[in-house]
C-alpha atoms as a PDB file:
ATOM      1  CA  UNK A   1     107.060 -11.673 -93.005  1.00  0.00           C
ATOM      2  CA  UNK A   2     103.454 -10.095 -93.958  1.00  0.00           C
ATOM      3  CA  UNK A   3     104.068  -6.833 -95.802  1.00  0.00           C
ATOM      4  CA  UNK A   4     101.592  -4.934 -93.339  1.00  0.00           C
ATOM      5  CA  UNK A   5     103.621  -5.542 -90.736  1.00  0.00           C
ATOM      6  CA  UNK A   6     106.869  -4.818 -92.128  1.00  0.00           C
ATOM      7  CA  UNK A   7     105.400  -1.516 -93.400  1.00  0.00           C
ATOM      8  CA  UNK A   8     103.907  -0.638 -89.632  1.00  0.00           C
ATOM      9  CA  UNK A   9     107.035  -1.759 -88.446  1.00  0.00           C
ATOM     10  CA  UNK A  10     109.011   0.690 -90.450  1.00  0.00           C
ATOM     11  CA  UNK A  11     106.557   3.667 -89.756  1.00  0.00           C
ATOM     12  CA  UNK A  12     106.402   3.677 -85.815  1.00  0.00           C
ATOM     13  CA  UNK A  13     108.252   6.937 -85.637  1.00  0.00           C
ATOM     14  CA  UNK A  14     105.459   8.462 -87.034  1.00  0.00           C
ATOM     15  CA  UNK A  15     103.124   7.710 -85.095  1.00  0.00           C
ATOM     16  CA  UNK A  16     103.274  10.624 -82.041  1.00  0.00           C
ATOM     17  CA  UNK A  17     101.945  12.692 -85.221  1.00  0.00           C
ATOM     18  CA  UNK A  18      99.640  10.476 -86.516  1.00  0.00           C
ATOM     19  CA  UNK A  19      98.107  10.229 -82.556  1.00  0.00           C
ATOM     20  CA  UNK A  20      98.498  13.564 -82.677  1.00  0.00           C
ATOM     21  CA  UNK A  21      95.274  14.364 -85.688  1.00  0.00           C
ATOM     22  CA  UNK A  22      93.547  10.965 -84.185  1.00  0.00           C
ATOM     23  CA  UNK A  23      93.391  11.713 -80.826  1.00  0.00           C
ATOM     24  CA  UNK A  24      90.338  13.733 -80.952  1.00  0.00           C
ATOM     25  CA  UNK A  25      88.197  11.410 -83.043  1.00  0.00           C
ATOM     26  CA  UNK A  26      89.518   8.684 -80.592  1.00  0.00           C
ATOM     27  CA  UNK A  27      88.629  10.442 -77.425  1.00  0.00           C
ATOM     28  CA  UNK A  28      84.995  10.571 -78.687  1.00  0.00           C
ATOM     29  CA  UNK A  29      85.228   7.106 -79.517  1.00  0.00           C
ATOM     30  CA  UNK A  30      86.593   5.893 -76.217  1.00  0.00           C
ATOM     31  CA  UNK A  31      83.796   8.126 -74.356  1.00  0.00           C
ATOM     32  CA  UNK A  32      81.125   5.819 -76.469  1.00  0.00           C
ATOM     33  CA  UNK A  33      82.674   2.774 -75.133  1.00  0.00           C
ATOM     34  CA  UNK A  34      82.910   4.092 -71.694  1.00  0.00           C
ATOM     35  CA  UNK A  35      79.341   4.458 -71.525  1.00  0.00           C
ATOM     36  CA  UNK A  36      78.865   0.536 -71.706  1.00  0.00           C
ATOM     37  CA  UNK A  37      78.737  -1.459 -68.334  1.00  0.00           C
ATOM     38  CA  UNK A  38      82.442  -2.994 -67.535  1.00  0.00           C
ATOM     39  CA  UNK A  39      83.257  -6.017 -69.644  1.00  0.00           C
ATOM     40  CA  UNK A  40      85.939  -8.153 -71.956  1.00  0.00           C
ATOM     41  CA  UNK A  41      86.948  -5.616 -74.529  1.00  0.00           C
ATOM     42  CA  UNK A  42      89.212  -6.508 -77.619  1.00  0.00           C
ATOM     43  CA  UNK A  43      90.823  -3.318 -79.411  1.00  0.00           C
ATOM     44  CA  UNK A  44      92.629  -4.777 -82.763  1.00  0.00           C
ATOM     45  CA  UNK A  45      95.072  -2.432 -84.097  1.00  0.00           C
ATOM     46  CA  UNK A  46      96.355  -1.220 -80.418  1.00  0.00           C
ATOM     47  CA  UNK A  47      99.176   0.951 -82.145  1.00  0.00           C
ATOM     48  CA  UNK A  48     101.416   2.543 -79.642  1.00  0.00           C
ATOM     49  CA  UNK A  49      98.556   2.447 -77.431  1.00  0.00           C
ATOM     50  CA  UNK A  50      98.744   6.535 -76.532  1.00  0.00           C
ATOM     51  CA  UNK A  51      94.951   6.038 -75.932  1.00  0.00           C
ATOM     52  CA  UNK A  52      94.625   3.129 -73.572  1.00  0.00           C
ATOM     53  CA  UNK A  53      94.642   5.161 -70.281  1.00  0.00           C
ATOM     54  CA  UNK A  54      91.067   6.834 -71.380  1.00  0.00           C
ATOM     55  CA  UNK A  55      89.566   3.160 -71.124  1.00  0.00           C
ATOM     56  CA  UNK A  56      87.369   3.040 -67.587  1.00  0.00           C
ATOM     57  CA  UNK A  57      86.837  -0.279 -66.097  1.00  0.00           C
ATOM     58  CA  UNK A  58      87.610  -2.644 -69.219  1.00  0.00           C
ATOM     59  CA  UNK A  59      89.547  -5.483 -69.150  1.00  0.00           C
ATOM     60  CA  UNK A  60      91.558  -4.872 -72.272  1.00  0.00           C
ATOM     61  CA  UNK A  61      93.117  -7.086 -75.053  1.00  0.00           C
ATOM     62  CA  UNK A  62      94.815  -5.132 -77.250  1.00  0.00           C
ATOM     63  CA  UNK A  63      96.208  -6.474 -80.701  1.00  0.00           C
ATOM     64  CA  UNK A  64      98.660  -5.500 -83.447  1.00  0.00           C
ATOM     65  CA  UNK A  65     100.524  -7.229 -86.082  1.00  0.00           C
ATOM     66  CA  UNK A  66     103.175  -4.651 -85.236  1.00  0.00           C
ATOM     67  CA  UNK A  67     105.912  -5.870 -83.546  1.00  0.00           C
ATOM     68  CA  UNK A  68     107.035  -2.053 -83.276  1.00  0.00           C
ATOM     69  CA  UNK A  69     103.657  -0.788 -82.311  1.00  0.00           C
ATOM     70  CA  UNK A  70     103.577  -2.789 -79.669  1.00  0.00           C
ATOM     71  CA  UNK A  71     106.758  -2.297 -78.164  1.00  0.00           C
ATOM     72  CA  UNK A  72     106.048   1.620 -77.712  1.00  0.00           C
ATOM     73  CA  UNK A  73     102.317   0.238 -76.638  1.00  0.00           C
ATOM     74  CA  UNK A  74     104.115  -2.357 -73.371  1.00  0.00           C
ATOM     75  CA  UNK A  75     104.250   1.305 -71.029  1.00  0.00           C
ATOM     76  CA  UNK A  76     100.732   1.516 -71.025  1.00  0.00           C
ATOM     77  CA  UNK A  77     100.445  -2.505 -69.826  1.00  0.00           C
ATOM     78  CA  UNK A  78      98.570  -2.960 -66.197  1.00  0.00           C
ATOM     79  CA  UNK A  79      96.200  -5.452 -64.907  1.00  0.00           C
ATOM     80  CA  UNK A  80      93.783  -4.895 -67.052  1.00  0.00           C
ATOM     81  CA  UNK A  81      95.077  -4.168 -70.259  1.00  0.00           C
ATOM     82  CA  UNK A  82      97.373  -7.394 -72.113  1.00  0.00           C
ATOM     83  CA  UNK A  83      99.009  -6.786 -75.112  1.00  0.00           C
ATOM     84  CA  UNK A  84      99.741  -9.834 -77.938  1.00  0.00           C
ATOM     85  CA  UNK A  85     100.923  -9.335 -81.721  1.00  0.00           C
ATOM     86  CA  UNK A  86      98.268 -10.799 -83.542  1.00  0.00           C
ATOM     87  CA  UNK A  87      96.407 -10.431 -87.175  1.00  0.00           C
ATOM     88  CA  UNK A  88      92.986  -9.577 -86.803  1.00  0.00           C
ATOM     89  CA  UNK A  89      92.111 -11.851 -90.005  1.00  0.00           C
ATOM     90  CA  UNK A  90      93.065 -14.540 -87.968  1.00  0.00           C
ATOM     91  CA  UNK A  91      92.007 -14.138 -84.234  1.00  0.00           C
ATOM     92  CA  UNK A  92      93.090 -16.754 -82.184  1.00  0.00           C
ATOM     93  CA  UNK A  93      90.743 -16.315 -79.314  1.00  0.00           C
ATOM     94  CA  UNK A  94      87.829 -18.976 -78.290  1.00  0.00           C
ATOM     95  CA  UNK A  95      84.156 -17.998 -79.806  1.00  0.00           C
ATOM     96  CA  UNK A  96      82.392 -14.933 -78.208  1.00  0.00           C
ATOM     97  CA  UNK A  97      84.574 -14.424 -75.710  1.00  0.00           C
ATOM     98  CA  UNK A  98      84.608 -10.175 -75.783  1.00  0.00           C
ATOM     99  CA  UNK A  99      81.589  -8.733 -74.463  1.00  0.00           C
ATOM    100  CA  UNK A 100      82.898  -5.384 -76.592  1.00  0.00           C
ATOM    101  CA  UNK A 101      85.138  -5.163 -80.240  1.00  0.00           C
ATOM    102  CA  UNK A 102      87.148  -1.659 -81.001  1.00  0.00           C
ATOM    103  CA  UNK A 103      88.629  -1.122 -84.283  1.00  0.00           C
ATOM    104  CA  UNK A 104      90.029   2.873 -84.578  1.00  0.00           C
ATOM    105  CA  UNK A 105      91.109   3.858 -87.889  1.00  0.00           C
ATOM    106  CA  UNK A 106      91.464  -0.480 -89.285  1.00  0.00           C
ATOM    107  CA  UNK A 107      88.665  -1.456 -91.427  1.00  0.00           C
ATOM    108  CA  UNK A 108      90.237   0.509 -94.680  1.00  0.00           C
ATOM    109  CA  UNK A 109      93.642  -0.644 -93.733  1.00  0.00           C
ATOM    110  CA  UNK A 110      92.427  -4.546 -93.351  1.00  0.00           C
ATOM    111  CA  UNK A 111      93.153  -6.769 -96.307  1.00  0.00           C
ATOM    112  CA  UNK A 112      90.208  -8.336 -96.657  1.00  0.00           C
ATOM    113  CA  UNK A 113      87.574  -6.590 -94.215  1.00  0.00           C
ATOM    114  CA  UNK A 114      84.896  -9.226 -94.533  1.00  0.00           C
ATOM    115  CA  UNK A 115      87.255 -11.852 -93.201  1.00  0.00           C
ATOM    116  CA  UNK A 116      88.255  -9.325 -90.319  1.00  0.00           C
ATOM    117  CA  UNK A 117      84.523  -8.569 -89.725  1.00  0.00           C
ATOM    118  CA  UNK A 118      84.025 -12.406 -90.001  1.00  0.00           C
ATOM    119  CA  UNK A 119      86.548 -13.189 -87.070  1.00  0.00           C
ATOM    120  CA  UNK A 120      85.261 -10.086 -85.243  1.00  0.00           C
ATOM    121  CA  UNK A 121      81.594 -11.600 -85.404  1.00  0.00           C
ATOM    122  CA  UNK A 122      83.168 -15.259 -84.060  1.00  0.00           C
ATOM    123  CA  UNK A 123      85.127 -13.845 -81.202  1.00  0.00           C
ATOM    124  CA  UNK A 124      81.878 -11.443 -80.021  1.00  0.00           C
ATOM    125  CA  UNK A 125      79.586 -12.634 -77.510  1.00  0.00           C
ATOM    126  CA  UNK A 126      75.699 -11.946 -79.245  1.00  0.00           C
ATOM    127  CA  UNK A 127      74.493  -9.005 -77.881  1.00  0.00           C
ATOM    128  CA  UNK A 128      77.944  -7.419 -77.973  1.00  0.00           C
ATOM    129  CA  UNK A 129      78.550  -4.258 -79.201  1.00  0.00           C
ATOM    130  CA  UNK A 130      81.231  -3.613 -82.501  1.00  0.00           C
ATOM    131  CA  UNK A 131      82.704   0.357 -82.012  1.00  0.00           C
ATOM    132  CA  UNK A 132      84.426   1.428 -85.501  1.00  0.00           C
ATOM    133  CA  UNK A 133      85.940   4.605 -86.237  1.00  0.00           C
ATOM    134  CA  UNK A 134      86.672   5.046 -89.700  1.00  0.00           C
ATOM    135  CA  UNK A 135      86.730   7.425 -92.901  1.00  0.00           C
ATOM    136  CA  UNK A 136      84.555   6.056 -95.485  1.00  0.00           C
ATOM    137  CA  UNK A 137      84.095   7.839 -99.198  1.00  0.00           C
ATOM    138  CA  UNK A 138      81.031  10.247 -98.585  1.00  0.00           C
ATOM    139  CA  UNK A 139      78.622  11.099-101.659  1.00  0.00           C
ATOM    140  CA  UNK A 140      80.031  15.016-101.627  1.00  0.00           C
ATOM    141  CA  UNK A 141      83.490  16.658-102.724  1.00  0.00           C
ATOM    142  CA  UNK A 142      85.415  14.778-100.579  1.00  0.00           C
ATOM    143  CA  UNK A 143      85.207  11.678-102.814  1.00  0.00           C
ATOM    144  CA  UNK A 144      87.090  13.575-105.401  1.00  0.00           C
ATOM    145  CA  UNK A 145      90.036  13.335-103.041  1.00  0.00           C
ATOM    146  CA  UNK A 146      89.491   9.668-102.268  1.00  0.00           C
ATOM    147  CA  UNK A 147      89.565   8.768-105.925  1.00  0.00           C
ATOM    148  CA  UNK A 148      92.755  11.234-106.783  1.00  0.00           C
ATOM    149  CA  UNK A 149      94.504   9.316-103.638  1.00  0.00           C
ATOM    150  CA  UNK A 150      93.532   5.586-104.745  1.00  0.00           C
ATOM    151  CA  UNK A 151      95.924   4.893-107.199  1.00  0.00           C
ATOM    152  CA  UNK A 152      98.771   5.435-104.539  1.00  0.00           C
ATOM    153  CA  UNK A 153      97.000   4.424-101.390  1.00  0.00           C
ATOM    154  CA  UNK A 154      98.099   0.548-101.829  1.00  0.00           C
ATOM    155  CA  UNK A 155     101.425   2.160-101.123  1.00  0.00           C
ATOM    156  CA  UNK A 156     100.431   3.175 -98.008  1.00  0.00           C
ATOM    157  CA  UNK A 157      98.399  -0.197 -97.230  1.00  0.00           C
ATOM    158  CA  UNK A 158      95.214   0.905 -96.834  1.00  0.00           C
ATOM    159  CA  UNK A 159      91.939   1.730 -98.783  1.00  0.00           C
ATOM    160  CA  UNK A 160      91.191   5.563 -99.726  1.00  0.00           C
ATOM    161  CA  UNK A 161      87.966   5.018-102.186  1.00  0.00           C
ATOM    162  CA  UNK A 162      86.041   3.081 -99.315  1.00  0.00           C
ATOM    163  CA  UNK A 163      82.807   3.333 -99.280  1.00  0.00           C
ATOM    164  CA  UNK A 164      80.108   1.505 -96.086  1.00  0.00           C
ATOM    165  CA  UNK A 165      77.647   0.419 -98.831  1.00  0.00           C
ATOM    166  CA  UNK A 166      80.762  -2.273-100.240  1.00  0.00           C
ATOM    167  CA  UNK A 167      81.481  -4.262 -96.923  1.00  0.00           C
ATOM    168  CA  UNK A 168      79.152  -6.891 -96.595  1.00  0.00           C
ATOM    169  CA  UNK A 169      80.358  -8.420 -93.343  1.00  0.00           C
ATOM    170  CA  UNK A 170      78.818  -5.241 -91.685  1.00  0.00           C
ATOM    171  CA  UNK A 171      75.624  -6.636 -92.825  1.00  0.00           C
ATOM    172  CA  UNK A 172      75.880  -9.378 -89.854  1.00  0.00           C
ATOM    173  CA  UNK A 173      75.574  -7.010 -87.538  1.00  0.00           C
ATOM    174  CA  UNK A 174      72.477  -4.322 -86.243  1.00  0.00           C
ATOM    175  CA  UNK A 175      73.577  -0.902 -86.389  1.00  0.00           C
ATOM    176  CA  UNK A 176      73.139   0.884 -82.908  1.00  0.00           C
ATOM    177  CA  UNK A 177      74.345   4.653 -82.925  1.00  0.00           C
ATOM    178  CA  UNK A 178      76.217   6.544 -86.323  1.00  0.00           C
ATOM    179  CA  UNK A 179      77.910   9.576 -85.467  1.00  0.00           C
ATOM    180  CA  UNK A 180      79.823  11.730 -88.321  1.00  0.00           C
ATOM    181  CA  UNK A 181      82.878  13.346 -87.777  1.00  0.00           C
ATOM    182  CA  UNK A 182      85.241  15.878 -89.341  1.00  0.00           C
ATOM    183  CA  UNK A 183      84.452  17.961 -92.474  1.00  0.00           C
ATOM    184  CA  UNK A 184      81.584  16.355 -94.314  1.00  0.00           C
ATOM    185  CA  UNK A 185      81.175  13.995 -91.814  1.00  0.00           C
ATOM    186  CA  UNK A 186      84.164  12.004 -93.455  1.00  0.00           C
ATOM    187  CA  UNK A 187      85.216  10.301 -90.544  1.00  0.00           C
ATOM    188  CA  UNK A 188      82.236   8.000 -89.277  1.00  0.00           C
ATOM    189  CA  UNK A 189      81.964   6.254 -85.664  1.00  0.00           C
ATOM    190  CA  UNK A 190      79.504   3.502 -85.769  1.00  0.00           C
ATOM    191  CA  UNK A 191      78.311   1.244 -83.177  1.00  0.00           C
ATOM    192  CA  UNK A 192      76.900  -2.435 -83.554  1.00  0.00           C
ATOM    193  CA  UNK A 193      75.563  -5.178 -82.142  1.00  0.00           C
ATOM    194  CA  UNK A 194      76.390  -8.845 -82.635  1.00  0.00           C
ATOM    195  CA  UNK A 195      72.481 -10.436 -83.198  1.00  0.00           C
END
C-alpha cells in the first residue's frame, strides 16, 4: 500500500484540528472559486471534506488517496459533489475535462509535484483556472523555521523548505491573481490559467 496513504490513513483523527487552523485560509480560497461562473470542478486532496458545503453551484469531484479521509468526507456527498480515492499523480479522468482544479494545502505534500502539476494540466480544459493554497519558504525569518523543520518533515510526508521558484510544472501555466496569507505572507493562494 503507498506510504502516503497509510500515513493519512492513520492520522484522520486529527484532522477536526487540523480543519480547525485551515479553515480560514480555505474559506478565502473557496470565496475565489465561487467567483467563477458554474462549471466541472476537481478538488484533489478532498480530506474529510469539512469544506465542501461553501462550494456554490460546482459540480464537484473530489479526490483522496485516503481511504479514511474519505470515509469521514461520504456525509458531505449530494448531487453535485462525487467522491473517488484516487492519486493525483495518476488522474484517471479523460483530457480537459474540469473547467476548474483545487488543490488546498497538496502541492508540498505531493511526491513529485511536477508530475501532479503535469496530470493537473492534462485533465484541465485550456482556459481553465488552477486555485492553490499553499505555504511556500518566503525570503524573510520564516525560512529559518522551514529549514530547522526539513530534516524531520519527510516524517510527516510533506515538504517544509518549499520554495515557488523550484516547481517547474507551474511554469505551464499563466498566473492570474496571488494573494498572501498569514504572517509574512507564508501561506500563498494563487490562481492560474491552463494556456
Amino acid at each position: 500500500m503507498h506510504t502516503a496513504r497509510i500515513f493519512y490513513n492513520r492520522i484522520t483523527f486529527l484532522y477536526p484540528v487540523i480543519n480547525y487552523f485551515l479553515a480560514g485560509q480555505r474559506k478565502v480560497l473557496i470565496d475565489e472559486v465561487n467567483k467563477y461562473p458554474s462549471g466541472k470542478l476537481l478538488e484533489i486532496g478532498v480530506g474529510t471534506g469539512s469544506h465542501l458545503p461553501l462550494y456554490k453551484g460546482h459540480e464537484i469531484t473530489g479526490i483522496d488517496i485516503s481511504e479514511a479521509m474519505l470515509g469521514k468526507a461520504r456525509r458531505f456527498e449530494k448531487n453535485n459533489i462525487r467522491l473517488l480515492l484516487m492519486d493525483g499523480e495518476n488522474l484517471s479522468f479523460p483530457n480537459a475535462g474540469f473547467d476548474y482544479v483545487v488543490m488546498s494545502h497538496v502541492l508540498a505534500v505531493a511526491k513529485d509535484p511536477n508530475r501532479l502539476l503535469e496530470h493537473v494540466q492534462r485533465v484541465l480544459k485550456p482556459g481553465g483556472k488552477l486555485f492553490i493554497l499553499n505555504h511556500f519558504t518566503p525570503d524573510n525569518g520564516l525560512k529559518y523555521i522551514d529549514r530547522a523543520f526539513h530534516p524531520l518533515s519527510c516524517i510527516f510526508h510533506f515538504k517544509s523548505l518549499f520554495r515557488l521558484s523550484d516547481i517547474d510544472g507551474l511554469r505551464k501555466f499563466s498566473l492570474v491573481k496571488k494573494t498572501g496569507l498569514g504572517k509574512g505572507s507564508y501561506y500563498q493562494l494563487l490562481i492560474f490559467s491552463r494556456p
